[in-house]
N, C-alpha and C. Protein backbone atom coordinates (compact mmCIF):
# COMPACT_ATOMS: atom_id res chain seq x y z
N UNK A 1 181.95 75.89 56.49
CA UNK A 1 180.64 76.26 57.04
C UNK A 1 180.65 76.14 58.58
N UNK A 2 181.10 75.25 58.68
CA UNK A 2 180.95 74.74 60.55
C UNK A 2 181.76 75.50 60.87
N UNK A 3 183.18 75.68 60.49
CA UNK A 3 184.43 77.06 61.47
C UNK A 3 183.45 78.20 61.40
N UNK A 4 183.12 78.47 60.22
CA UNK A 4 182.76 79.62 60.67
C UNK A 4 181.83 79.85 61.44
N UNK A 5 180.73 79.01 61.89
CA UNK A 5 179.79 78.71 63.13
C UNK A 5 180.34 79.26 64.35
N UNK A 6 181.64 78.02 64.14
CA UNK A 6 181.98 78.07 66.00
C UNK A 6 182.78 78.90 66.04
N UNK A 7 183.24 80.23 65.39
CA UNK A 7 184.18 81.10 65.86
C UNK A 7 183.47 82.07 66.74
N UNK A 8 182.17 82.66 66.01
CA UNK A 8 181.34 83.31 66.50
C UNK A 8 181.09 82.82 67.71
N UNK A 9 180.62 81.42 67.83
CA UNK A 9 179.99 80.84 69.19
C UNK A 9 180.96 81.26 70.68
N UNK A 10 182.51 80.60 70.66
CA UNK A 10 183.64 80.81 70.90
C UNK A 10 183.35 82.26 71.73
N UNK A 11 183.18 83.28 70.48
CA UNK A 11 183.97 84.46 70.99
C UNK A 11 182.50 84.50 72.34
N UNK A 12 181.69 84.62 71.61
CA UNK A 12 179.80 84.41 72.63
C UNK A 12 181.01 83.54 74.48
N UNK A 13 181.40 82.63 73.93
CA UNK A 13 181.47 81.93 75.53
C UNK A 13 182.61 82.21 76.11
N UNK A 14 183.15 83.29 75.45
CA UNK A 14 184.41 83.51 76.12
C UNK A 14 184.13 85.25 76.86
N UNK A 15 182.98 85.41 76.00
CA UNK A 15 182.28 86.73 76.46
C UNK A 15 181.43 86.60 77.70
N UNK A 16 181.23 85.50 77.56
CA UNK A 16 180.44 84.73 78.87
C UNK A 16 180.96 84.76 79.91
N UNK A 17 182.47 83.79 79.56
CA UNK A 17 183.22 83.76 81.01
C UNK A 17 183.53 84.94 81.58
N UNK A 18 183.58 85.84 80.91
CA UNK A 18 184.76 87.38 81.26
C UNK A 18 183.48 87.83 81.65
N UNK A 19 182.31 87.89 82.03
CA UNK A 19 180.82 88.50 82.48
C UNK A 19 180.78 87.78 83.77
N UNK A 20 181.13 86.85 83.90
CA UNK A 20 180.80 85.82 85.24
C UNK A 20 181.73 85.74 85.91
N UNK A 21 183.26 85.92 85.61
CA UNK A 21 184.70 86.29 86.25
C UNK A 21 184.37 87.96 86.84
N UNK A 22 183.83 88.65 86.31
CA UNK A 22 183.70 90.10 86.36
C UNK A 22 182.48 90.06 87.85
N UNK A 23 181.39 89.97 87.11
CA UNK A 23 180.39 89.57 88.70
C UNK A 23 180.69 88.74 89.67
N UNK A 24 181.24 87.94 89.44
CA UNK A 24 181.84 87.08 90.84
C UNK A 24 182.76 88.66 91.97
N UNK A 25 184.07 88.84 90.88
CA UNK A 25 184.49 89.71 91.94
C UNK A 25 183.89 90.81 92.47
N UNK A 26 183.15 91.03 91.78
CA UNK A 26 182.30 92.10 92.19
C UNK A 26 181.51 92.04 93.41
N UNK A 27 180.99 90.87 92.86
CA UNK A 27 180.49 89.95 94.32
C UNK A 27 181.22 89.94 95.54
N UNK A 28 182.39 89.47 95.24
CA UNK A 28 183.36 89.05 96.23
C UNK A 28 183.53 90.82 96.98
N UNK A 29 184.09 91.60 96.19
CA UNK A 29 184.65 92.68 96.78
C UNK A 29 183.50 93.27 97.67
N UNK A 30 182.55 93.59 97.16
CA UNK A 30 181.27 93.79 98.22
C UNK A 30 181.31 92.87 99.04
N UNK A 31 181.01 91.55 99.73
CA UNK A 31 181.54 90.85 100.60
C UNK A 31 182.10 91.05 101.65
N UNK A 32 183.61 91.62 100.85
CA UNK A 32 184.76 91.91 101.87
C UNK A 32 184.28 93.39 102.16
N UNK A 33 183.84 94.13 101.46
CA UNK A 33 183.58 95.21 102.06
C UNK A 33 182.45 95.39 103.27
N UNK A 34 181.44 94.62 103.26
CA UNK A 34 180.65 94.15 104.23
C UNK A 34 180.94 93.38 104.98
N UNK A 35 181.99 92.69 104.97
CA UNK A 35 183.23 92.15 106.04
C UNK A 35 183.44 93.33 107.00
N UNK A 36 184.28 93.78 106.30
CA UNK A 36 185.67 95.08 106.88
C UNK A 36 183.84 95.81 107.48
N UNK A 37 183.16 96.09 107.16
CA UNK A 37 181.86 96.72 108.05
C UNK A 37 181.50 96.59 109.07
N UNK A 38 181.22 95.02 109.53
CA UNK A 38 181.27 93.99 110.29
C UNK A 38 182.06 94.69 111.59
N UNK A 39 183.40 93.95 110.89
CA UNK A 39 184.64 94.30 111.90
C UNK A 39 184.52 95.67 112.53
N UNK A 40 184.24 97.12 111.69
CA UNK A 40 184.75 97.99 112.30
C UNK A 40 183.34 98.23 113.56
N UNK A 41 182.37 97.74 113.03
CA UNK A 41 181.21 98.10 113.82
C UNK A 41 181.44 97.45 115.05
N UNK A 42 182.48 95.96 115.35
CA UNK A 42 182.70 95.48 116.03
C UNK A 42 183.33 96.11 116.92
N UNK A 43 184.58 96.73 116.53
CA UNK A 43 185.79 97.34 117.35
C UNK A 43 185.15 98.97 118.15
N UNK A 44 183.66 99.18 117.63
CA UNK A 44 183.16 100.57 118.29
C UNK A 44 182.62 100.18 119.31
């Protein structure tokens, strides 16, 4: 009764992490791209 609980749960928080690994870089890459923006606006 209980395995079969937490397999489901499991797959739920591993679906979790791979959602929050995914928006982070996403995050991140916008960032750097508003970085590199920064810079070039700098160098004009």
């Amino acid at each position: 009764k209980c395995a079969r609980l937490n397999r489901p749960l499991q797959t739920i928080e591993t679906d979790v992490a791979g959602i929050i690994k995914a928006s982070r870089e996403s995050r991140k890459e916008k960032f750097n791209d508003e970085a590199t923006e920064a810079e070039a606006a700098d160098k004009e």
